[in-house]
N, C-alpha and C. Protein backbone atom coordinates (compact mmCIF):
# COMPACT_ATOMS: atom_id res chain seq x y z
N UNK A 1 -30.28 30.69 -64.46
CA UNK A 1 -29.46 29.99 -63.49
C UNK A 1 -29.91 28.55 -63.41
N UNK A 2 -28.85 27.74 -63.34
CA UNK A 2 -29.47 26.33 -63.10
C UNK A 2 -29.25 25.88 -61.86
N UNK A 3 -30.04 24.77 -61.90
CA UNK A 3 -30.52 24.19 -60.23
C UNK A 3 -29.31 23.31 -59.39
N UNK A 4 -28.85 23.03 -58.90
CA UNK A 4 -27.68 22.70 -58.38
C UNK A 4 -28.26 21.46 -57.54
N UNK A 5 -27.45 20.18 -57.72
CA UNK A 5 -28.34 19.29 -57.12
C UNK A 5 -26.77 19.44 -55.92
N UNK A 6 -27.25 19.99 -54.93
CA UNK A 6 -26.11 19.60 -53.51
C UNK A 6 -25.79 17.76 -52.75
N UNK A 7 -26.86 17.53 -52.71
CA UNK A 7 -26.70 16.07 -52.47
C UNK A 7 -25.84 15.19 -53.02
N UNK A 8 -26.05 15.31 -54.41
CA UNK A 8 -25.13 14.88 -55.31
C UNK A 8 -23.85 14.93 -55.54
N UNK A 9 -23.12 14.30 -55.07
CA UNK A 9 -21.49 14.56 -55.10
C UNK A 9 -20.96 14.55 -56.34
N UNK A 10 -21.59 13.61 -57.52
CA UNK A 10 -20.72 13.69 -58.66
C UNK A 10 -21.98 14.22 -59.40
N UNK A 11 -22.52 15.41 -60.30
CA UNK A 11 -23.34 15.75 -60.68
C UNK A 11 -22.41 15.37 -62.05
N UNK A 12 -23.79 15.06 -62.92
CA UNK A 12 -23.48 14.72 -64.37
C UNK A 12 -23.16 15.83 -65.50
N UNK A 13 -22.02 15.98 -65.82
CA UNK A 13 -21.61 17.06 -66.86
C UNK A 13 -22.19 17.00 -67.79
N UNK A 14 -22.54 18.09 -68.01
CA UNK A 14 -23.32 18.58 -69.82
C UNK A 14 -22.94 18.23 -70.74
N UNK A 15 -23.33 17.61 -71.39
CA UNK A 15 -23.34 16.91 -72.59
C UNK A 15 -22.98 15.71 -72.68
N UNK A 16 -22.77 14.93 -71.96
CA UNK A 16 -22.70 13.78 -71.50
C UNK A 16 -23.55 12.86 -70.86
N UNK A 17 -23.67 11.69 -71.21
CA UNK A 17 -25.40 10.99 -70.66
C UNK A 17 -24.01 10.24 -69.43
N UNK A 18 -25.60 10.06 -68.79
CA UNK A 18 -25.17 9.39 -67.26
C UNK A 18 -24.97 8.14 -67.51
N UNK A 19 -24.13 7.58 -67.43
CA UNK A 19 -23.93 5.52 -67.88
C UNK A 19 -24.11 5.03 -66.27
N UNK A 20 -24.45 4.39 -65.84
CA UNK A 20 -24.44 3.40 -64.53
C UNK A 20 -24.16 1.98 -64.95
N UNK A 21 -22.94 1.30 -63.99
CA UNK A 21 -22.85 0.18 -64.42
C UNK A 21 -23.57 -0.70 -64.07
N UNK A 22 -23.86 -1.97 -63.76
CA UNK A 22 -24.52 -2.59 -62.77
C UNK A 22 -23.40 -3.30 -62.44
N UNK A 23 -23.27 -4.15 -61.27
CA UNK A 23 -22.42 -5.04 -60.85
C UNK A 23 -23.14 -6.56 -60.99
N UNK A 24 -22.64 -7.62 -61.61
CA UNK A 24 -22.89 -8.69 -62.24
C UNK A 24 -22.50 -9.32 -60.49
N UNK A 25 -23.77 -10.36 -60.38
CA UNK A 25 -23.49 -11.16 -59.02
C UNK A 25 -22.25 -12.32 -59.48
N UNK A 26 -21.72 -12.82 -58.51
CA UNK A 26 -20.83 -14.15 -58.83
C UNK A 26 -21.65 -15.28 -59.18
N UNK A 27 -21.35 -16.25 -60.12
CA UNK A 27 -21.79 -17.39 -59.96
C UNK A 27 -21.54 -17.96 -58.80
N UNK A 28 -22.67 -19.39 -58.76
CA UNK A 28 -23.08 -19.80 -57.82
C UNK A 28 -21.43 -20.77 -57.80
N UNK A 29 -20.82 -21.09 -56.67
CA UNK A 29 -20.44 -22.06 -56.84
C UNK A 29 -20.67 -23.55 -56.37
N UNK A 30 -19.69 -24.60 -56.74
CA UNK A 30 -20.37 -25.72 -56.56
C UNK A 30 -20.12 -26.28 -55.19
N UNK A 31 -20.57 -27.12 -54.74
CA UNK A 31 -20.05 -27.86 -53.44
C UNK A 31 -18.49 -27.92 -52.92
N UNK A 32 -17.84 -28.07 -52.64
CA UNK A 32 -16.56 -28.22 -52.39
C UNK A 32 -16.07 -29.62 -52.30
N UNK A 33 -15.86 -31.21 -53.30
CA UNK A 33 -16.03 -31.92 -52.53
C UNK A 33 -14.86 -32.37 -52.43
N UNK A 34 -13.66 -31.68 -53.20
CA UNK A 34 -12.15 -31.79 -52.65
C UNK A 34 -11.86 -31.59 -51.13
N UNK A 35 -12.82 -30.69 -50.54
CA UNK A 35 -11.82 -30.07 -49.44
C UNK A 35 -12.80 -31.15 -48.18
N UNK A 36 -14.10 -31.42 -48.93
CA UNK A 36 -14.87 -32.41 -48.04
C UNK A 36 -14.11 -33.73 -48.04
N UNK A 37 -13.15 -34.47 -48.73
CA UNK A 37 -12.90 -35.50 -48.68
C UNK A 37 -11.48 -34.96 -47.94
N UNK A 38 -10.53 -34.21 -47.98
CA UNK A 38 -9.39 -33.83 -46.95
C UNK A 38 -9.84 -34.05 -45.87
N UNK A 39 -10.52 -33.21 -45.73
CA UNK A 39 -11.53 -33.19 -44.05
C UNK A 39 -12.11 -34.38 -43.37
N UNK A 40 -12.61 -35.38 -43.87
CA UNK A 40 -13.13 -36.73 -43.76
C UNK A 40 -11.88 -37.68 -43.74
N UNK A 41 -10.58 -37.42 -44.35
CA UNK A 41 -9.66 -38.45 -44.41
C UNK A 41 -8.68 -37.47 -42.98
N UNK A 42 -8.66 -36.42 -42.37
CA UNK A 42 -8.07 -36.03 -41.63
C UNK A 42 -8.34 -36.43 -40.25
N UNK A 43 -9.96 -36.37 -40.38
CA UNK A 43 -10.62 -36.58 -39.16
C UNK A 43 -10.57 -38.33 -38.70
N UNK A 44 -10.48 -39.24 -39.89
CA UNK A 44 -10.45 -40.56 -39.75
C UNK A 44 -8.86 -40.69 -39.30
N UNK A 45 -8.08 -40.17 -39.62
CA UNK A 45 -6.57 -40.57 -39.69
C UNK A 45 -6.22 -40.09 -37.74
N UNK A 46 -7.07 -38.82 -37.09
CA UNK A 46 -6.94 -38.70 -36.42
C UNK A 46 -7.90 -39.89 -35.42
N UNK A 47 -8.78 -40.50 -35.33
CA UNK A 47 -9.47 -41.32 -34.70
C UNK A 47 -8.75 -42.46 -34.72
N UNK A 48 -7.70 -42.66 -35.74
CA UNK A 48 -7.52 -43.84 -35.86
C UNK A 48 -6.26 -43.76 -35.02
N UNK A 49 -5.48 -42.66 -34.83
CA UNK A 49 -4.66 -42.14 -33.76
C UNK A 49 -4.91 -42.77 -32.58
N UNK A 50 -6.34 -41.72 -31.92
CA UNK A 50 -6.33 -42.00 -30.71
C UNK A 50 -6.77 -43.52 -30.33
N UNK A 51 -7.26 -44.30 -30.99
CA UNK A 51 -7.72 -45.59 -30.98
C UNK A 51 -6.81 -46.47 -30.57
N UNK A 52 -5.12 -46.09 -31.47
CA UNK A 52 -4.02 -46.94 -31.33
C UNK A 52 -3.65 -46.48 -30.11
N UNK A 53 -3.66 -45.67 -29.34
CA UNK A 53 -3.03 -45.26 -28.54
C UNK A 53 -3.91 -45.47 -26.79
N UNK A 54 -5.05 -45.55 -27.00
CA UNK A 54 -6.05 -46.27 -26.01
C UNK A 54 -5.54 -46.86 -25.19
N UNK A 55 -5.37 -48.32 -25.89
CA UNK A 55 -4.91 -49.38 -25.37
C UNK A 55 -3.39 -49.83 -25.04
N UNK A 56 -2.32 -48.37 -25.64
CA UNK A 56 -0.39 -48.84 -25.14
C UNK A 56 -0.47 -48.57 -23.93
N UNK A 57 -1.48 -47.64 -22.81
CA UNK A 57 -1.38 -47.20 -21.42
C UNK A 57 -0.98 -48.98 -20.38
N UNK A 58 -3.03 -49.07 -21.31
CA UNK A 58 -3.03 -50.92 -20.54
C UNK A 58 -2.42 -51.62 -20.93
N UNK A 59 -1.30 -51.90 -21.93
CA UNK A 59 -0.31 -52.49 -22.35
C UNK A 59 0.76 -52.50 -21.72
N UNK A 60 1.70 -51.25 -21.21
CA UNK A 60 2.41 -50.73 -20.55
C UNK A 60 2.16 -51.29 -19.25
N UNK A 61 0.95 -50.66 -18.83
CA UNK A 61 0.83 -51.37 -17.16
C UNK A 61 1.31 -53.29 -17.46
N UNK A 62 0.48 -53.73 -17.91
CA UNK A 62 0.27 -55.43 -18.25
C UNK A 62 1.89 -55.94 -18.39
N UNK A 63 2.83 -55.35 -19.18
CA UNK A 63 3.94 -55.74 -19.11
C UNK A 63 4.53 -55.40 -17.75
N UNK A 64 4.50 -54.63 -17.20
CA UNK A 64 5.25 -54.07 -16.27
C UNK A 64 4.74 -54.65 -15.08
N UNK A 65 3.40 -55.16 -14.84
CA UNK A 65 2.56 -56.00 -14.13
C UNK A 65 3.27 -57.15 -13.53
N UNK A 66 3.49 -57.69 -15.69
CA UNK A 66 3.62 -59.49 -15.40
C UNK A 66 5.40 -59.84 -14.86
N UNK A 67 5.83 -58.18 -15.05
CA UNK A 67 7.64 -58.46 -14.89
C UNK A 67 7.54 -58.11 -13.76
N UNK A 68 7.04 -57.49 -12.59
CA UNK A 68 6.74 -57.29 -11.11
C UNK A 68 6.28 -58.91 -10.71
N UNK A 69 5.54 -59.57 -11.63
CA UNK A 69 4.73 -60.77 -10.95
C UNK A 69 5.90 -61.85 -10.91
N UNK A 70 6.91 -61.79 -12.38
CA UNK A 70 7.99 -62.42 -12.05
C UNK A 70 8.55 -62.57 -11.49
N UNK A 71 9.41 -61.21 -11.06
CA UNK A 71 10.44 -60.86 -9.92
C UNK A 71 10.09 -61.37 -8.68
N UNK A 72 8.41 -61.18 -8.59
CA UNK A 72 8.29 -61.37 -7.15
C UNK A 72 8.02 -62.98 -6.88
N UNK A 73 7.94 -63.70 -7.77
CA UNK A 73 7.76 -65.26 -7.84
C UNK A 73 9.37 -65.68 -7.87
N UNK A 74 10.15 -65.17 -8.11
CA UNK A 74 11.57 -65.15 -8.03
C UNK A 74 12.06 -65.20 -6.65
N UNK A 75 11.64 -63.76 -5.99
CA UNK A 75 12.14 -63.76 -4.61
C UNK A 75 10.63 -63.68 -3.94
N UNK A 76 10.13 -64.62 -3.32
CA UNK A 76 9.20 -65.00 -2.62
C UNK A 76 9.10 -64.48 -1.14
N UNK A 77 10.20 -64.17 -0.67
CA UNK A 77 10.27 -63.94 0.59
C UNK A 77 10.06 -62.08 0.88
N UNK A 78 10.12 -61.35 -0.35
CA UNK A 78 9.88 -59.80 -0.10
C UNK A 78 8.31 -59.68 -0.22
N UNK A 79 7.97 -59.01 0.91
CA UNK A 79 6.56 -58.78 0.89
C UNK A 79 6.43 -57.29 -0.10
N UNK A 80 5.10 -57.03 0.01
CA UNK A 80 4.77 -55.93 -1.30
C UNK A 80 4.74 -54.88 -0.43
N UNK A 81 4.73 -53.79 -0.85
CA UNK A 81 5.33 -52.37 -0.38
C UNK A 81 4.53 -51.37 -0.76
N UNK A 82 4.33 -50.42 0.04
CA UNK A 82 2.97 -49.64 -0.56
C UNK A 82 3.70 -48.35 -1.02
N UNK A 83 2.88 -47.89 -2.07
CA UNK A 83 4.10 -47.47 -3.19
C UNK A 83 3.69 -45.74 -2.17
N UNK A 84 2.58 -45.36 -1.51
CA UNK A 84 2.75 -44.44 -0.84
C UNK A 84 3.42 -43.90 0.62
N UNK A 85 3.96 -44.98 0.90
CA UNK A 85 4.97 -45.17 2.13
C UNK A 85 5.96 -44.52 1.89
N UNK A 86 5.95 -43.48 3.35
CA UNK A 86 7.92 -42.87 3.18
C UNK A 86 8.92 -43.72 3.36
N UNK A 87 10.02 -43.43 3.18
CA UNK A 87 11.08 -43.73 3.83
C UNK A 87 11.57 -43.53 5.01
N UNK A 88 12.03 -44.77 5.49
CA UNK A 88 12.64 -44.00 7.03
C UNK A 88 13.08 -43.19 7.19
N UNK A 89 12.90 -42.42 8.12
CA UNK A 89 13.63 -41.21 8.78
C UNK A 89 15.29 -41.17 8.79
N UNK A 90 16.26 -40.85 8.40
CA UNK A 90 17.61 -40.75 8.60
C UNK A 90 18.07 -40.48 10.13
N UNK A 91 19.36 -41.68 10.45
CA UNK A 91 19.28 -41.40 12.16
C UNK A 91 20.08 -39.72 11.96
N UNK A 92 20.11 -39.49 13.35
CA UNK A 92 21.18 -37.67 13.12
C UNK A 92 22.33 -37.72 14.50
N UNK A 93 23.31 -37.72 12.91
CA UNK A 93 24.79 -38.49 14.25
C UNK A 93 25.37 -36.59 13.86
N UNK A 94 25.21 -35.91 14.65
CA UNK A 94 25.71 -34.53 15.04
C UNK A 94 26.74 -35.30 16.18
N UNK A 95 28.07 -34.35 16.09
CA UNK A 95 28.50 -34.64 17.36
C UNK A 95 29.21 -33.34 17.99
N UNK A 96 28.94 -32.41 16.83
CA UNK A 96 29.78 -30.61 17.22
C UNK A 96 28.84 -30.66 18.73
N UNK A 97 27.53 -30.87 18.89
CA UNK A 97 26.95 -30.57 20.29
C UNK A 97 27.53 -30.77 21.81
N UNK A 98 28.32 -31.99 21.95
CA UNK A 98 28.83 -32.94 22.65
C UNK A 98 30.57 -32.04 22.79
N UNK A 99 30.61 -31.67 21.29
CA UNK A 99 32.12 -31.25 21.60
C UNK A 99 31.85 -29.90 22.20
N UNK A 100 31.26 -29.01 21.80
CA UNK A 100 30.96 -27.31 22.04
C UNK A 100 30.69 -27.48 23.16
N UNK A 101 29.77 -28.23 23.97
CA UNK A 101 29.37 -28.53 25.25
C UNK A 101 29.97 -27.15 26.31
N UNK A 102 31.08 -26.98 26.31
CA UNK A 102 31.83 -26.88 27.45
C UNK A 102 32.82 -25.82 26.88
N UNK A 103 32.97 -25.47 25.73
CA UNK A 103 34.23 -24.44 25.25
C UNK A 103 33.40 -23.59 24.94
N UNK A 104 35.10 -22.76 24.85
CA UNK A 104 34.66 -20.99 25.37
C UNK A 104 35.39 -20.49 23.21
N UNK A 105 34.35 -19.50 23.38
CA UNK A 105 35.25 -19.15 21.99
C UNK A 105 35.17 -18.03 21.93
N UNK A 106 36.80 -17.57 21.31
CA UNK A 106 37.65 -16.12 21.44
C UNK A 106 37.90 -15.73 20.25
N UNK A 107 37.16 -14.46 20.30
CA UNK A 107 37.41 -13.93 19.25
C UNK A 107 38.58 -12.41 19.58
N UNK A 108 39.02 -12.40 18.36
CA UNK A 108 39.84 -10.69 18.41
C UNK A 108 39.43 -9.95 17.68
N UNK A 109 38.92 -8.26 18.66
CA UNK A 109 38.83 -7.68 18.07
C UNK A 109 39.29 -6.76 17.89
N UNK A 110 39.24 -5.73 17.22
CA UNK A 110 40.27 -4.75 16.78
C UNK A 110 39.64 -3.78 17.63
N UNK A 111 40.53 -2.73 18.28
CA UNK A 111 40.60 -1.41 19.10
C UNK A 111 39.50 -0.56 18.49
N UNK A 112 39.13 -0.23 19.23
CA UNK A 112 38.13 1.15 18.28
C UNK A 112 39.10 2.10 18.11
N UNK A 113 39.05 2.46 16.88
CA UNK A 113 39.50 3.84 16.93
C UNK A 113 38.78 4.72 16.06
N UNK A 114 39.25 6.09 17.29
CA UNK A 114 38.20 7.42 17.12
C UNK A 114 38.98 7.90 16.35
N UNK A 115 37.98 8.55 15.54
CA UNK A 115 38.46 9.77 14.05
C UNK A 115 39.11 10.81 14.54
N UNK A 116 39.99 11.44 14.00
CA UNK A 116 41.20 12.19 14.46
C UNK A 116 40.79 13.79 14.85
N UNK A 117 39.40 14.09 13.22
CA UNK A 117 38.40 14.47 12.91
C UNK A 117 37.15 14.66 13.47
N UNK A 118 36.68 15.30 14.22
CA UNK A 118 35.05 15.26 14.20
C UNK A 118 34.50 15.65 13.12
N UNK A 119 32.96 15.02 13.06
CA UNK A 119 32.27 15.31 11.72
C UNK A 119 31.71 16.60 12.07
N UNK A 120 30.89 17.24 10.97
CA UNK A 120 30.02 18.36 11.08
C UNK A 120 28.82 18.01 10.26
N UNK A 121 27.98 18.72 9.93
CA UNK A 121 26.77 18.41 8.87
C UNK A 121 25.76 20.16 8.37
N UNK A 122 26.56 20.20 7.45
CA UNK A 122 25.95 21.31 6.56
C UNK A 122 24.61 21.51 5.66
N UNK A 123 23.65 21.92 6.52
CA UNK A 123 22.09 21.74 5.66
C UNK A 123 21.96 22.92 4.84
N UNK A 124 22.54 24.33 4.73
CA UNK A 124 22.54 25.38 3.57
C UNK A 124 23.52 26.21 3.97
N UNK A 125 23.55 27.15 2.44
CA UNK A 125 24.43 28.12 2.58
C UNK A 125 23.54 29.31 1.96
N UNK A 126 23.67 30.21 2.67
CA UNK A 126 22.54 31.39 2.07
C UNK A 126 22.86 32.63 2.15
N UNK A 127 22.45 33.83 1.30
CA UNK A 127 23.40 35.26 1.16
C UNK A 127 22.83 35.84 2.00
N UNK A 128 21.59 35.21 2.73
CA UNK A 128 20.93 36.31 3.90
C UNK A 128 20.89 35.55 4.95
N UNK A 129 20.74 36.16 6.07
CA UNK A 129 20.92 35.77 6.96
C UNK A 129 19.81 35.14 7.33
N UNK A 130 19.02 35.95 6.99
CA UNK A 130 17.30 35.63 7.72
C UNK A 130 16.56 34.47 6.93
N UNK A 131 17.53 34.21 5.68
CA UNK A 131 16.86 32.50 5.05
C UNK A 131 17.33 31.77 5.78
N UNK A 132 18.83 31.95 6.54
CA UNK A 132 19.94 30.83 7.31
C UNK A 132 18.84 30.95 8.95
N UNK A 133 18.43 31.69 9.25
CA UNK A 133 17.41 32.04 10.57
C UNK A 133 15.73 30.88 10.00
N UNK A 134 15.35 30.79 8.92
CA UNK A 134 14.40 30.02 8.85
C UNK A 134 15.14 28.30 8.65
N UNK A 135 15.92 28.57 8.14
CA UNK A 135 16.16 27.29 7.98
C UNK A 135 16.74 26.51 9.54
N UNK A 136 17.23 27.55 9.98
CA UNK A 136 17.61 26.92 11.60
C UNK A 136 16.01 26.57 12.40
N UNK A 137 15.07 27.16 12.20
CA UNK A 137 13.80 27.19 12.96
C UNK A 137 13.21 25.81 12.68
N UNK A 138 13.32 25.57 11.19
CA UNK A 138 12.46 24.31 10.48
C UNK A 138 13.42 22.74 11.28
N UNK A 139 15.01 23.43 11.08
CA UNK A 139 15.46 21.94 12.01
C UNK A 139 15.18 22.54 13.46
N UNK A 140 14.75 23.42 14.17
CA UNK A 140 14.87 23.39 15.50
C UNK A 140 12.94 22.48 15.88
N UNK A 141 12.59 22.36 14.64
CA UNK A 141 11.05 22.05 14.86
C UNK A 141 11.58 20.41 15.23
N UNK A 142 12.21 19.83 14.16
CA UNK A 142 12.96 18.64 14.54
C UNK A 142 13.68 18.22 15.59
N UNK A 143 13.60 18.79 16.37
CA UNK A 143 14.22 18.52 17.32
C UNK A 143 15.63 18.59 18.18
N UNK A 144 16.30 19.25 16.57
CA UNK A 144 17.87 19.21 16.25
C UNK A 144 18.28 20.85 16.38
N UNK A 145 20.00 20.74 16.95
CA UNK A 145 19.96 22.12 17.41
C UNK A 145 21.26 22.76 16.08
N UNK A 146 21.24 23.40 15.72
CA UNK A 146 21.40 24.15 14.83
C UNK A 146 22.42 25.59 14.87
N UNK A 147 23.60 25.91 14.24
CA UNK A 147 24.43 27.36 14.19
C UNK A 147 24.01 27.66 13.01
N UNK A 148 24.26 29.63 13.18
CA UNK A 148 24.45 29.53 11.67
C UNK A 148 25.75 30.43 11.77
N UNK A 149 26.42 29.92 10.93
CA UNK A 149 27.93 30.77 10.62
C UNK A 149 28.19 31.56 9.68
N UNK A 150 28.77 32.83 9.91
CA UNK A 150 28.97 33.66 8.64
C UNK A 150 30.66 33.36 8.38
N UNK A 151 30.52 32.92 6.71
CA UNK A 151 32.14 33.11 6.78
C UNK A 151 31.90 33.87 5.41
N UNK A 152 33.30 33.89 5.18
CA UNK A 152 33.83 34.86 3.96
C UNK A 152 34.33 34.52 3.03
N UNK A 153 33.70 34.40 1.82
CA UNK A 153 34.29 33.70 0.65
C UNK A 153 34.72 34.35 -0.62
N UNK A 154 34.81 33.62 -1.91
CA UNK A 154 35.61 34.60 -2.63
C UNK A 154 34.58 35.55 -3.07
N UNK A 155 33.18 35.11 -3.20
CA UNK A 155 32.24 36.48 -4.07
C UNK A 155 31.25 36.56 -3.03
N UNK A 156 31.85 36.95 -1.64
CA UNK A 156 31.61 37.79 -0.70
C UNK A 156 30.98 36.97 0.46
N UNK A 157 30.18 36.88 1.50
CA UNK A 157 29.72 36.72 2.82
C UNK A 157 28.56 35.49 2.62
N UNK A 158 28.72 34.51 3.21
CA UNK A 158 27.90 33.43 3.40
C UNK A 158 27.23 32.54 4.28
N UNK A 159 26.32 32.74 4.68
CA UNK A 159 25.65 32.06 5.90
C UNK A 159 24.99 30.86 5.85
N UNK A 160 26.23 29.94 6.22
CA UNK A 160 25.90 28.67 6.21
C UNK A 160 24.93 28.06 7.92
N UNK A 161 24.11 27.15 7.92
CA UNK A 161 23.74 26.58 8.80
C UNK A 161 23.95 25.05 8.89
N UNK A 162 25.03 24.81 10.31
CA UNK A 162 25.69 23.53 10.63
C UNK A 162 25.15 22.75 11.83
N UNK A 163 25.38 21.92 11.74
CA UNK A 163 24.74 20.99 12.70
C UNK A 163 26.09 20.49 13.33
N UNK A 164 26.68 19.37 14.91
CA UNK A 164 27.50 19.47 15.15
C UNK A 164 28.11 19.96 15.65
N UNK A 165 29.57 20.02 16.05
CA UNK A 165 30.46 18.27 15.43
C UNK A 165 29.94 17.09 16.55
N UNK A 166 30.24 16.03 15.55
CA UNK A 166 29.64 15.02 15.86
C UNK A 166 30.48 13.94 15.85
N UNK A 167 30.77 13.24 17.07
CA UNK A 167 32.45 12.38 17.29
C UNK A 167 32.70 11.54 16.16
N UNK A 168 31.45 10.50 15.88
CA UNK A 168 31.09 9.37 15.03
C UNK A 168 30.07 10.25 14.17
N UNK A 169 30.00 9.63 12.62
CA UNK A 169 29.63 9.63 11.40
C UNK A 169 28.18 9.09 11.66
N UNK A 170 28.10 8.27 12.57
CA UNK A 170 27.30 7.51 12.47
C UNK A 170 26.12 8.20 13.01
N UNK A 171 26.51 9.20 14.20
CA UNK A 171 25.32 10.15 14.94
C UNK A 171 25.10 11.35 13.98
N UNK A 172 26.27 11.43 13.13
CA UNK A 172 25.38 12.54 12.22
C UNK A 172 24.70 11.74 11.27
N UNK A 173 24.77 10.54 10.89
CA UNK A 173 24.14 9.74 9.67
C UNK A 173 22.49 9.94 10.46
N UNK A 174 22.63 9.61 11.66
CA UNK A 174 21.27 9.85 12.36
C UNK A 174 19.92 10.62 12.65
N UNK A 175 20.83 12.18 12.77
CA UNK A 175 20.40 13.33 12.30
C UNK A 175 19.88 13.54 11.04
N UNK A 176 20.63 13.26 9.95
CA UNK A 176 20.39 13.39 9.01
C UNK A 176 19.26 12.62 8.32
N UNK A 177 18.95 11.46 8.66
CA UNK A 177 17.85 10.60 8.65
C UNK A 177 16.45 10.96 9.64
N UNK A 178 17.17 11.95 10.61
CA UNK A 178 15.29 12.43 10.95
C UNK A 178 14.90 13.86 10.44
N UNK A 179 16.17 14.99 9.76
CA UNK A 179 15.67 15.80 8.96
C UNK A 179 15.14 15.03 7.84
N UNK A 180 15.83 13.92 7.21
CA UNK A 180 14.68 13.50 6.12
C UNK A 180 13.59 13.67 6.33
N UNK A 181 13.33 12.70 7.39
CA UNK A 181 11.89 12.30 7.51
C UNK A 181 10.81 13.71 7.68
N UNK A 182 11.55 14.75 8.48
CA UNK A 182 10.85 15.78 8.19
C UNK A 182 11.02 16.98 7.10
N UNK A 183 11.14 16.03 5.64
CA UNK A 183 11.21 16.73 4.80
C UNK A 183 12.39 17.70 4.23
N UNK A 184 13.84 17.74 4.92
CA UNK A 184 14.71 18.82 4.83
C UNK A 184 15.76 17.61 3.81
N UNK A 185 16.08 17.65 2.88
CA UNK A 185 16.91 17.39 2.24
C UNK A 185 18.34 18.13 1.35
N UNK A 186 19.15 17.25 1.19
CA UNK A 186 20.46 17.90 1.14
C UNK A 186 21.19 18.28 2.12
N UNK A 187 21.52 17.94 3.39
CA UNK A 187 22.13 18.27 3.86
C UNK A 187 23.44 17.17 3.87
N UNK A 188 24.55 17.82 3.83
CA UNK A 188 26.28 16.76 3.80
C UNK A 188 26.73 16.68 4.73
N UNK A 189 27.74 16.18 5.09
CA UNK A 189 28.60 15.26 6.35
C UNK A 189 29.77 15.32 5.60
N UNK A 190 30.64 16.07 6.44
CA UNK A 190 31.93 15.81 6.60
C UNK A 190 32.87 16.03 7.42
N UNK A 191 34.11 16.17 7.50
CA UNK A 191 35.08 16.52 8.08
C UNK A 191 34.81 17.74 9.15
N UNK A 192 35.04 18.45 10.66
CA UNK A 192 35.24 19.24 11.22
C UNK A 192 36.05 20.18 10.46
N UNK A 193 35.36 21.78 10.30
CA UNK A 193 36.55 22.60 10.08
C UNK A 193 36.33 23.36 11.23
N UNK A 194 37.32 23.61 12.39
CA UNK A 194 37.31 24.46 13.49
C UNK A 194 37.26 25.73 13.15
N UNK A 195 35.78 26.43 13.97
CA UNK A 195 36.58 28.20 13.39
C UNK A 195 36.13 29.33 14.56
């Protein structure tokens, strides 16, 4: 039996000698002095930038100086003005105050009118009675008072629990916003059906 070298991932086949290559280093290379003279003419071209540009600020002022010094040798009589000074205040010619003073204003409004309809508000419909009995308990915790009605439908007996009727939409919108708050959702608003 022969010896098995495990370590060895590529073990050398029989009859074959082991060749190893060596890897040849790179030559050395030389200085760079192309990219040294880019670099030296980039850096000068930029100095020579900011150099020109130094002195257009105080140039700028100096013209703008000596054409202020003109103007003002021109008109002699305007004194100088401080460039952080507001402007006067604007006078305030309102005169609606003066007129409103004393009048009355009429508006029209339209009649209330009551819904023909009272609302109702339906929080479930359930095949037992005794789910329509918890669910009345959870709004009676709320504060809100609660029926539950059995009616008769086409695939048989249903016990809904109603809240209501309620003249305005708006007092059941009410209700319905403090069962939210205590967690009871889904319940609808609509139309009165008398029964």
């Amino acid at each position: 039996m022969t010896n098995r070298d495990y370590a060895n991932r590529n073990p050398a086949r029989k009859g074959k000698a082991k060749t190893t290559r060596r890897k040849q280093a790179p030559a050395p290379k030389g200085f760079p002095l192309v990219l040294l003279l880019v670099t030296l003419t980039l850096l000068g071209g930029f100095g020579y930038f900011l150099w020109s540009i130094n002195n257009s600020a105080d140039d700028t002022e100096q013209t703008e100086a000596s054409k202020v010094e003109q103007t003002d040798k021109s008109v002699k009589s305007k004194p100088k003005k401080d460039p952080n000074a507001l402007p006067p205040a604007p006078k305030e010619e309102w005169t609606y105050q003066h007129e409103l003073e004393n009048k009355k204003v009429e508006i029209d409004l339209p009649e209330e009118v009551k819904p023909t309809r009272p609302y109702q508000m339906q929080c479930g419909s359930f095949r037992k009675e005794s789910q329509a009995n918890e669910m009345k308990a959870v709004i009676a915790f709320q504060g809100l008072e609660a029926q539950v009605r059995k009616v008769k439908g086409t695939s048989g007996y249903w016990y809904k629990v109603v809240l209501g009727p309620y003249e305005r939409k708006r007092a059941a919108e009410k209700h319905r916003h403090t069962l939210q708050r205590g967690g009871l959702n889904g319940c609808l608003i609509w139309f009165w059906e008398g029964s």
